[in-house]
PDB file of N, CA and C in Angstrom:
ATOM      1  N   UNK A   1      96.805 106.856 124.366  1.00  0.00           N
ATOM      2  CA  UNK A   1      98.243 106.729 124.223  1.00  0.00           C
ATOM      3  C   UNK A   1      98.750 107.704 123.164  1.00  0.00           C
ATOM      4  N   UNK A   2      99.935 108.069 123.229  1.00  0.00           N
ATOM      5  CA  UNK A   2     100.582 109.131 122.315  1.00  0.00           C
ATOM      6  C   UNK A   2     100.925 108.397 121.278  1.00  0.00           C
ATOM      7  N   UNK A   3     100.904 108.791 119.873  1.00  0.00           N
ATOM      8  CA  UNK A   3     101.882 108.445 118.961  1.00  0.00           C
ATOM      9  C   UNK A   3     102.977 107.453 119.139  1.00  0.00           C
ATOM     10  N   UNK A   4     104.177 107.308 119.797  1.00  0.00           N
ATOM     11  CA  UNK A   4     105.247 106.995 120.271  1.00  0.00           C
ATOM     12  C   UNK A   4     105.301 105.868 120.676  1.00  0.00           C
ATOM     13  N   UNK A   5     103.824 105.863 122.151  1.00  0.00           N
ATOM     14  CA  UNK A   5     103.567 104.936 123.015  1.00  0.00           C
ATOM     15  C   UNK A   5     102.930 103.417 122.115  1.00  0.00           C
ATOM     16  N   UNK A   6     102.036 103.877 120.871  1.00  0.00           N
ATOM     17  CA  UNK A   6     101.025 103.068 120.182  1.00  0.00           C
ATOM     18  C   UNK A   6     102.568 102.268 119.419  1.00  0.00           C
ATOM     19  N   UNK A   7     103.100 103.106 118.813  1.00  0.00           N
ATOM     20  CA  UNK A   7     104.086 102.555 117.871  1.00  0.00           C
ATOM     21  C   UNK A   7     105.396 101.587 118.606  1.00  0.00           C
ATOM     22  N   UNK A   8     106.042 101.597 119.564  1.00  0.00           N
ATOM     23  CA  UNK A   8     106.643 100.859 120.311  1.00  0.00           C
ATOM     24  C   UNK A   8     105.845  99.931 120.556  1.00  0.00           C
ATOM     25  N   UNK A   9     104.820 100.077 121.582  1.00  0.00           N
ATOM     26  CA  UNK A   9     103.628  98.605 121.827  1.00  0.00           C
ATOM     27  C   UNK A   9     103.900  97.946 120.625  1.00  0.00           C
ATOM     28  N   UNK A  10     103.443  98.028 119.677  1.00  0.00           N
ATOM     29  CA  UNK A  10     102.886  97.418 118.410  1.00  0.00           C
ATOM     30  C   UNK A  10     104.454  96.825 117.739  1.00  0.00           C
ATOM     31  N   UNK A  11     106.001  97.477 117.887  1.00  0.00           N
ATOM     32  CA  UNK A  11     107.190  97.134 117.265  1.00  0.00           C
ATOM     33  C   UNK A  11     107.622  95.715 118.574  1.00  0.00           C
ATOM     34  N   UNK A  12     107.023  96.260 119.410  1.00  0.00           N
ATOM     35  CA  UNK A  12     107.505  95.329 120.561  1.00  0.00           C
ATOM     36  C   UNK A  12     106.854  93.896 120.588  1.00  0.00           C
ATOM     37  N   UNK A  13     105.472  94.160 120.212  1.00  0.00           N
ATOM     38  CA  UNK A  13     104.923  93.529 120.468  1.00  0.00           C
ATOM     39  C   UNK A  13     104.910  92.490 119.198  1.00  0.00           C
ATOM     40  N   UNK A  14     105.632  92.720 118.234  1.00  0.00           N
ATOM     41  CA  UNK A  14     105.917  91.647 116.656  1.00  0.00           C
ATOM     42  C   UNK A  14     107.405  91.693 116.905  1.00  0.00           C
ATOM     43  N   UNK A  15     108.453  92.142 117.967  1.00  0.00           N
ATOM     44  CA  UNK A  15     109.414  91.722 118.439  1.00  0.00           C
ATOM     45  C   UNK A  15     110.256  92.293 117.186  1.00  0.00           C
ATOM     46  N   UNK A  16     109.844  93.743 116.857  1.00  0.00           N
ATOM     47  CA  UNK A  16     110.974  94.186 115.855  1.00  0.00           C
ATOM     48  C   UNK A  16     112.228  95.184 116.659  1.00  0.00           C
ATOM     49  N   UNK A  17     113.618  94.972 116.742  1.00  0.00           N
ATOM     50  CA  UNK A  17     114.428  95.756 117.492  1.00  0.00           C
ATOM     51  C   UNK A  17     114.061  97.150 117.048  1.00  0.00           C
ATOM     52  N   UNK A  18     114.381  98.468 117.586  1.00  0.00           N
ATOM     53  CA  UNK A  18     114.705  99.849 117.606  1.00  0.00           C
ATOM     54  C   UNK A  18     115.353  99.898 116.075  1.00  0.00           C
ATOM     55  N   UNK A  19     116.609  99.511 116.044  1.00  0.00           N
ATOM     56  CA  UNK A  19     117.643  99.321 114.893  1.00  0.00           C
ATOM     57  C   UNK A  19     117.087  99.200 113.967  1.00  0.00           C
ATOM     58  N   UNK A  20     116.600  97.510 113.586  1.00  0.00           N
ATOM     59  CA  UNK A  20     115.801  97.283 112.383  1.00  0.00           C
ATOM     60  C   UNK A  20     114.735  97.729 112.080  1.00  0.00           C
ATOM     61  N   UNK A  21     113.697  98.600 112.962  1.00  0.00           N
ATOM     62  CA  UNK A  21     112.560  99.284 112.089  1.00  0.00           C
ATOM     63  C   UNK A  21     113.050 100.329 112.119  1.00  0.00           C
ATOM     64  N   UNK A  22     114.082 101.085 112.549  1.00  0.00           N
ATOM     65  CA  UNK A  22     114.471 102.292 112.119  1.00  0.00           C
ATOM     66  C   UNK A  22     115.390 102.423 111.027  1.00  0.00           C
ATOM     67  N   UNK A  23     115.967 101.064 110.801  1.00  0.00           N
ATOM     68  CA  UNK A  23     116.464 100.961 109.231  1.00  0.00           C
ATOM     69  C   UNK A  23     115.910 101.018 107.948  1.00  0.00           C
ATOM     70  N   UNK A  24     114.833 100.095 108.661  1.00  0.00           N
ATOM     71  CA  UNK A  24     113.583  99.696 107.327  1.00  0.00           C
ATOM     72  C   UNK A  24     113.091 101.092 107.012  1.00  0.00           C
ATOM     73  N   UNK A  25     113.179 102.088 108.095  1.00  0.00           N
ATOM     74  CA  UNK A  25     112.239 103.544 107.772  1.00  0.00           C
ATOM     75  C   UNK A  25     113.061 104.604 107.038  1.00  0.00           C
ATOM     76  N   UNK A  26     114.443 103.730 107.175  1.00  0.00           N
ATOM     77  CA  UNK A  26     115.517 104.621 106.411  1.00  0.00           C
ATOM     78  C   UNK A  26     115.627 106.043 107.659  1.00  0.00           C
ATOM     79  N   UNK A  27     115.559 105.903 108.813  1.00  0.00           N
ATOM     80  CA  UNK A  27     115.890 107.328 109.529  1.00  0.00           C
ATOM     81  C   UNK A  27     116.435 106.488 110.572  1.00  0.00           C
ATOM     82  N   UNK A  28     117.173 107.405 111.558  1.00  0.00           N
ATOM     83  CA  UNK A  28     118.273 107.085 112.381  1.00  0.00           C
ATOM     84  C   UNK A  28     117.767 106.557 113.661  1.00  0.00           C
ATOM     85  N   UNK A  29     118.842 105.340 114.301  1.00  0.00           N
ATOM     86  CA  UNK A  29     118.171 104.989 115.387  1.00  0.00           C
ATOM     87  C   UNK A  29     117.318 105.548 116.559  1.00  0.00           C
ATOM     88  N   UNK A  30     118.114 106.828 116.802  1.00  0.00           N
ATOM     89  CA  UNK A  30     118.618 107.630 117.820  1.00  0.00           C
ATOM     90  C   UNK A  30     117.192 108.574 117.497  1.00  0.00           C
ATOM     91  N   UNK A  31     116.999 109.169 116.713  1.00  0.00           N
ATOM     92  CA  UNK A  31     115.565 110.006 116.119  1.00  0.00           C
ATOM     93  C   UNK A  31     114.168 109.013 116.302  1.00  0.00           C
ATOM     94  N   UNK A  32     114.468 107.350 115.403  1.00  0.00           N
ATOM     95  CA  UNK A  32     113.210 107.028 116.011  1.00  0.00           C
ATOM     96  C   UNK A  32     112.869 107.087 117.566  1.00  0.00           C
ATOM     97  N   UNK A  33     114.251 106.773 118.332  1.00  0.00           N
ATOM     98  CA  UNK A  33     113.755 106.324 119.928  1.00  0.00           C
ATOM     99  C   UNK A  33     113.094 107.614 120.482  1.00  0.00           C
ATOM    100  N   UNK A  34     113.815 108.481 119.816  1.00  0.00           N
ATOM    101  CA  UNK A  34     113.294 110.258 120.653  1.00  0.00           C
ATOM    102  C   UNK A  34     111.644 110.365 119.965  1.00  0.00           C
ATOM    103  N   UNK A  35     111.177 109.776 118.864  1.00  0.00           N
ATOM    104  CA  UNK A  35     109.797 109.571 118.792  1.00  0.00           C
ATOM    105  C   UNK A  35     109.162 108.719 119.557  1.00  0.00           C
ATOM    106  N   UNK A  36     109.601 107.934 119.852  1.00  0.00           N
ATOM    107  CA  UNK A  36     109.154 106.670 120.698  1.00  0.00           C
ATOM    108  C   UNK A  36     108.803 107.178 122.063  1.00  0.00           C
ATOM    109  N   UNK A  37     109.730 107.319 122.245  1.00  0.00           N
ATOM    110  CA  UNK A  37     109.592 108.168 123.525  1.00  0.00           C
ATOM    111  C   UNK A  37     108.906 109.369 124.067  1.00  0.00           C
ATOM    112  N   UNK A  38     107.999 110.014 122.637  1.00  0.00           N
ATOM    113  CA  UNK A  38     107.750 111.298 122.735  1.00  0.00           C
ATOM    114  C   UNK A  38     108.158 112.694 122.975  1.00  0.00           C
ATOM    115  N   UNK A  39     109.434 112.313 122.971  1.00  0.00           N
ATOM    116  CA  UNK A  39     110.507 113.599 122.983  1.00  0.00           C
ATOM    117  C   UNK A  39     110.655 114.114 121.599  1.00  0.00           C
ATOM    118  N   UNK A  40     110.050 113.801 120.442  1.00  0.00           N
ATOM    119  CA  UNK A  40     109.995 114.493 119.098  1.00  0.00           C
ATOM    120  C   UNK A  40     108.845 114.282 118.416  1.00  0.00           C
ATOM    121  N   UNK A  41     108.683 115.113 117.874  1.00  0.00           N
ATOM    122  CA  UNK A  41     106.759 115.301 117.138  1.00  0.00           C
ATOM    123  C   UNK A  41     106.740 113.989 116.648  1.00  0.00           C
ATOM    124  N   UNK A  42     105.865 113.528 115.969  1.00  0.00           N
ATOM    125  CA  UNK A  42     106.374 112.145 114.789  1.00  0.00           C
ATOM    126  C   UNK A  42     106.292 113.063 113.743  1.00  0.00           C
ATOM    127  N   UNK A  43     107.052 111.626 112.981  1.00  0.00           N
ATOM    128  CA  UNK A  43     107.606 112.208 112.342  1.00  0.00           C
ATOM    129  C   UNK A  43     106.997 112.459 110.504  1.00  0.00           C
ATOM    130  N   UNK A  44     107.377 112.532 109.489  1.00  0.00           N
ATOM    131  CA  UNK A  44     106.930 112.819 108.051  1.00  0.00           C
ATOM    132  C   UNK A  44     105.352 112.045 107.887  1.00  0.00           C
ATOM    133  N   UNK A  45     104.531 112.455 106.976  1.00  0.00           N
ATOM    134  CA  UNK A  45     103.953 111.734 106.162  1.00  0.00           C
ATOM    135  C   UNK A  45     104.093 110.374 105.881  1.00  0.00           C
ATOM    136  N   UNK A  46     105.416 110.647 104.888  1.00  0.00           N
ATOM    137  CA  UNK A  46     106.048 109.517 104.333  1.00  0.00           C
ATOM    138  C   UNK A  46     106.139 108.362 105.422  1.00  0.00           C
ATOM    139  N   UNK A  47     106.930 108.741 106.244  1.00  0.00           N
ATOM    140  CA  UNK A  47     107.391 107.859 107.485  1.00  0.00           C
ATOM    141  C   UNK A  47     106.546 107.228 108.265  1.00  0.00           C
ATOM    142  N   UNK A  48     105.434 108.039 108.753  1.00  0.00           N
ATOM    143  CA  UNK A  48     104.433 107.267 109.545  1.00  0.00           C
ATOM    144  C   UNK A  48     103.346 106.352 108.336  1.00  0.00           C
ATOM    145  N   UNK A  49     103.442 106.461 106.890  1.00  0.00           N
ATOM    146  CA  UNK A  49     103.068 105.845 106.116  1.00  0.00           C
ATOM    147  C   UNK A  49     103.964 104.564 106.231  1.00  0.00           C
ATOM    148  N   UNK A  50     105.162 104.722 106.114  1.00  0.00           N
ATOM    149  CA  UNK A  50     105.864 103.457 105.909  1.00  0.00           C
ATOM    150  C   UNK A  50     105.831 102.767 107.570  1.00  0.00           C
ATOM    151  N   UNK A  51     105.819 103.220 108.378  1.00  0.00           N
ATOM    152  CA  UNK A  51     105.365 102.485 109.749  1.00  0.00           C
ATOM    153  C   UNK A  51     104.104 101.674 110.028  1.00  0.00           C
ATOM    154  N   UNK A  52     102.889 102.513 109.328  1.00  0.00           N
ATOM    155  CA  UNK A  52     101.803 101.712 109.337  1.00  0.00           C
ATOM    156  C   UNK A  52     102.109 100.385 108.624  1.00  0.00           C
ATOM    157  N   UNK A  53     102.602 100.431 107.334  1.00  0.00           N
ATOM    158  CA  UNK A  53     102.792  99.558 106.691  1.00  0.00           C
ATOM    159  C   UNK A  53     103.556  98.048 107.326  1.00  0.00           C
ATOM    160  N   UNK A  54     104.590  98.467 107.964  1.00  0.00           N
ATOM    161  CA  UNK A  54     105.483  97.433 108.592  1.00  0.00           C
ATOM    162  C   UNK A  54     104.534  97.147 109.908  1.00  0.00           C
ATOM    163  N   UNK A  55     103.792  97.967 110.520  1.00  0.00           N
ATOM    164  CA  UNK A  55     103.485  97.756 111.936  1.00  0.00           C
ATOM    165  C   UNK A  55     102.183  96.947 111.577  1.00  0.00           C
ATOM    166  N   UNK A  56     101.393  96.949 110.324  1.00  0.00           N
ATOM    167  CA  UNK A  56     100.265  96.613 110.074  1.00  0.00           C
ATOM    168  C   UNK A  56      99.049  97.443 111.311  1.00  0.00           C
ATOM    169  N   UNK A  57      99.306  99.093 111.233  1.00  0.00           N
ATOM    170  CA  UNK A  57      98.292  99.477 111.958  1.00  0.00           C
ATOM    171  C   UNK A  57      97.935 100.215 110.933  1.00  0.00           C
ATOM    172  N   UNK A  58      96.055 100.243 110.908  1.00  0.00           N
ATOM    173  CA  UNK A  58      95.644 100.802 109.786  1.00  0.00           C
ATOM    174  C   UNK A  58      96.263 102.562 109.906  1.00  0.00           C
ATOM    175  N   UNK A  59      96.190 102.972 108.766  1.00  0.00           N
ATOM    176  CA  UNK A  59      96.946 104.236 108.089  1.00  0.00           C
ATOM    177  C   UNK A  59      95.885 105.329 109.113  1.00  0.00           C
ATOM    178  N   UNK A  60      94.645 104.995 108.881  1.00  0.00           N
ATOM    179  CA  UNK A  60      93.968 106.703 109.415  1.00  0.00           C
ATOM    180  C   UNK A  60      94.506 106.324 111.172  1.00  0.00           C
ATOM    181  N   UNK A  61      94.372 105.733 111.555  1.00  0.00           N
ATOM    182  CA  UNK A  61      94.841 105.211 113.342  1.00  0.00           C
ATOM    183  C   UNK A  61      95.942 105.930 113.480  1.00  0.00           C
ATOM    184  N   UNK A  62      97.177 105.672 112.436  1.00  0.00           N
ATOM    185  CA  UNK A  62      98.700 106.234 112.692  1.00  0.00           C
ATOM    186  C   UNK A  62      97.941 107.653 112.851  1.00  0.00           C
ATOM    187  N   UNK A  63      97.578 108.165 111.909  1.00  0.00           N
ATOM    188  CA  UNK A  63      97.714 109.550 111.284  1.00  0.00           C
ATOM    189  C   UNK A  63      97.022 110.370 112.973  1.00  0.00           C
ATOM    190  N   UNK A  64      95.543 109.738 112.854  1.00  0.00           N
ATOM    191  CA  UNK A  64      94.493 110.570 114.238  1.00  0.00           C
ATOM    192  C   UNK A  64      95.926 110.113 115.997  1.00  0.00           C
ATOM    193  N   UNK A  65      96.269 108.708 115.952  1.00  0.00           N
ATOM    194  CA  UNK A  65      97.847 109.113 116.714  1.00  0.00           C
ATOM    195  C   UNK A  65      98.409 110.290 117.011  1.00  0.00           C
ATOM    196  N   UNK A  66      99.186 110.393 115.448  1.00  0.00           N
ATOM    197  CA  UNK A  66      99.641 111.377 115.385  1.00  0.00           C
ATOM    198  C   UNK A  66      98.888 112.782 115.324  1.00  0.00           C
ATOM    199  N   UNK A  67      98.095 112.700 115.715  1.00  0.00           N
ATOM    200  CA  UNK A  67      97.420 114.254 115.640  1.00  0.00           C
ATOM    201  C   UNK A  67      97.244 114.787 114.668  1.00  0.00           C
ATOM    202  N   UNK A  68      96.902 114.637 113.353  1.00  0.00           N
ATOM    203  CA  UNK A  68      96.884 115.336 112.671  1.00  0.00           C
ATOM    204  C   UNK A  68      96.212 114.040 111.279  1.00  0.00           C
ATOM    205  N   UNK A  69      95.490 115.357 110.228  1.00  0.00           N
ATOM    206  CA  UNK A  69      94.206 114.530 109.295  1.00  0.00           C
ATOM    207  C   UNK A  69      95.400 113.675 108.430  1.00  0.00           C
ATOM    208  N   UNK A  70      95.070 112.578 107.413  1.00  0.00           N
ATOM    209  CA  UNK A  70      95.536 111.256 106.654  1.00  0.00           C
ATOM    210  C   UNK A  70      95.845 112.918 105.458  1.00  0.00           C
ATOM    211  N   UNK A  71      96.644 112.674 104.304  1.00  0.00           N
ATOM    212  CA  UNK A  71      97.103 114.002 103.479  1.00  0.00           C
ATOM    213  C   UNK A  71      95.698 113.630 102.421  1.00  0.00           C
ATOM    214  N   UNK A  72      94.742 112.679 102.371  1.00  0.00           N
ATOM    215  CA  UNK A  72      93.916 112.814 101.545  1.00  0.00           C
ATOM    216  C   UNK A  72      92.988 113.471 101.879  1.00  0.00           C
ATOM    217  N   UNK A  73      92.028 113.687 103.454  1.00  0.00           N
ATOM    218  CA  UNK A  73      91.677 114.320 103.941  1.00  0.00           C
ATOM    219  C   UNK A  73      91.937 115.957 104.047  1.00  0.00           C
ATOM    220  N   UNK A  74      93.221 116.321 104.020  1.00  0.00           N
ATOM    221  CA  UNK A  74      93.833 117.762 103.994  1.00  0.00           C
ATOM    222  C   UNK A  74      93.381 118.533 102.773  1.00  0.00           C
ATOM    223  N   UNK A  75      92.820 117.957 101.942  1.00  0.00           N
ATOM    224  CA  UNK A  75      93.071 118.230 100.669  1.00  0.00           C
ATOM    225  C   UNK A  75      91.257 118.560 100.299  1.00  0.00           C
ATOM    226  N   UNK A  76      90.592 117.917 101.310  1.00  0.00           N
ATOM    227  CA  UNK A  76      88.912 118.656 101.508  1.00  0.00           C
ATOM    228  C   UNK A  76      89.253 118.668 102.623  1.00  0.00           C
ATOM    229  N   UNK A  77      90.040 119.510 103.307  1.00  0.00           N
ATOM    230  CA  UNK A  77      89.599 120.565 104.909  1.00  0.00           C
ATOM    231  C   UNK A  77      88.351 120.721 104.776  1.00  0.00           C
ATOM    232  N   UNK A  78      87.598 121.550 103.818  1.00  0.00           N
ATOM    233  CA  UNK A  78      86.164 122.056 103.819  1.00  0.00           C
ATOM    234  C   UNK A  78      84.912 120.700 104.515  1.00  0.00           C
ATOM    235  N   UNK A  79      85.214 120.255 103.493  1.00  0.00           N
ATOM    236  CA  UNK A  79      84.374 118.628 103.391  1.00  0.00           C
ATOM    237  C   UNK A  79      84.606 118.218 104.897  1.00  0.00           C
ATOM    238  N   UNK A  80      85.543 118.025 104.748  1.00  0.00           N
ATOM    239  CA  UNK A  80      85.544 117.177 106.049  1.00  0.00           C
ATOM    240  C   UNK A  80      84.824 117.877 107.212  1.00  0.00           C
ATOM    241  N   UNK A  81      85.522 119.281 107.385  1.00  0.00           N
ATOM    242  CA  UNK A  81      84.623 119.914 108.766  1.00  0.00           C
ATOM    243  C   UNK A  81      83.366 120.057 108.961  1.00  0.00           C
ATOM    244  N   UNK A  82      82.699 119.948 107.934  1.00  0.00           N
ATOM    245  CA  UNK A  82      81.033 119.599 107.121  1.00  0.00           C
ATOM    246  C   UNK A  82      80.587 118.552 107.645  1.00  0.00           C
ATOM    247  N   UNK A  83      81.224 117.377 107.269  1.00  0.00           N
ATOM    248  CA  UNK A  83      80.953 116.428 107.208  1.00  0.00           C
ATOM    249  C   UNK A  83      80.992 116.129 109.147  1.00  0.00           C
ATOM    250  N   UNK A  84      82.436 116.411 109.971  1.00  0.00           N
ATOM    251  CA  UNK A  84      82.265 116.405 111.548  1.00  0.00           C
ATOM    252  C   UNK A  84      81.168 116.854 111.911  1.00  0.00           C
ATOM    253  N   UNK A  85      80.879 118.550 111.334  1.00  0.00           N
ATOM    254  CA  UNK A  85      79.847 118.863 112.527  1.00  0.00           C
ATOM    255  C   UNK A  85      78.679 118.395 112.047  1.00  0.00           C
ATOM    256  N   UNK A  86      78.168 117.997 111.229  1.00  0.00           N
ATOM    257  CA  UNK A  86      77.106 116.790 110.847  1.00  0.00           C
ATOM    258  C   UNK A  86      76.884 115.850 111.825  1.00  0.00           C
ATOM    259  N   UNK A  87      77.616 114.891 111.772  1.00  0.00           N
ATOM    260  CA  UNK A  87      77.681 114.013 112.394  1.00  0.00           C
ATOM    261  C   UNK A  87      77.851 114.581 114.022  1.00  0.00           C
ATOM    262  N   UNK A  88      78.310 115.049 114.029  1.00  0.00           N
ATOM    263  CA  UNK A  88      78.175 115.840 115.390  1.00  0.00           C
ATOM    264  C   UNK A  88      76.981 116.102 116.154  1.00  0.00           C
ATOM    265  N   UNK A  89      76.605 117.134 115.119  1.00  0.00           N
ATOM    266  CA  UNK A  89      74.766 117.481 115.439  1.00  0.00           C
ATOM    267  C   UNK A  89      73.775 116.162 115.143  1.00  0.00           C
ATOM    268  N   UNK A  90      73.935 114.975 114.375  1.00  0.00           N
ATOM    269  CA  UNK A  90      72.905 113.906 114.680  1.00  0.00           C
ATOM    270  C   UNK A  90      73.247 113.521 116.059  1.00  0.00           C
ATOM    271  N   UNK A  91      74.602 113.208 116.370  1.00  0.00           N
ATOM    272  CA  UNK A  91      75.039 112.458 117.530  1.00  0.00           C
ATOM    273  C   UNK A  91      74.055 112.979 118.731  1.00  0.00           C
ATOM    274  N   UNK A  92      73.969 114.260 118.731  1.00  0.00           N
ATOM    275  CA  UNK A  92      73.480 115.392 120.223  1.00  0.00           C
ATOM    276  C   UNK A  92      72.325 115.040 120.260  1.00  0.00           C
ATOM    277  N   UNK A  93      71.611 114.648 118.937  1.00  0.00           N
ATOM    278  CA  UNK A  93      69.916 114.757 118.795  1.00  0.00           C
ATOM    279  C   UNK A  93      69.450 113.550 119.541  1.00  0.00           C
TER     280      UNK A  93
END
């Protein structure tokens, strides 16, 4: 599922309206639905931080969702790609 798709399931599914979690996120109705929908990248750091939070989906889930590494991860790019193809190459063996 896309970004969009995970995050609606999950607002729908604790029965939060469009309106009120797009209030709580402090950004506009109309912008979350075009995420929702996948008609706009997702959106900030910040934002999909404060979504996990309300949605209670763990933080690295939002982030790999959204395509892209958690900002603590970004910060050892090196490490980390080390650390994949590691685990990578036991996996094959």
């Amino acid at each position: 599922m896309a970004f969009g798709e995970v995050v609606r399931a999950r607002r729908t599914e604790l029965a939060i309206g469009l309106n009120d979690f797009a209030e709580r996120l402090g950004i506009s109705p109309g912008y979350w639905s075009r995420i929702e929908r996948n008609l706009d990248k997702p959106p900030s750091d910040e934002v999909v931080e404060r979504a996990a939070a309300i949605l209670g989906i763990p933080l690295d889930r939002m982030f790999v969702e959204a395509q892209r590494l958690p900002p603590d991860m970004r910060k050892d790019m090196g490490q980390v790609v080390l650390a994949y193809r590691r685990l990578r190459s036991i996996r094959k063996s």
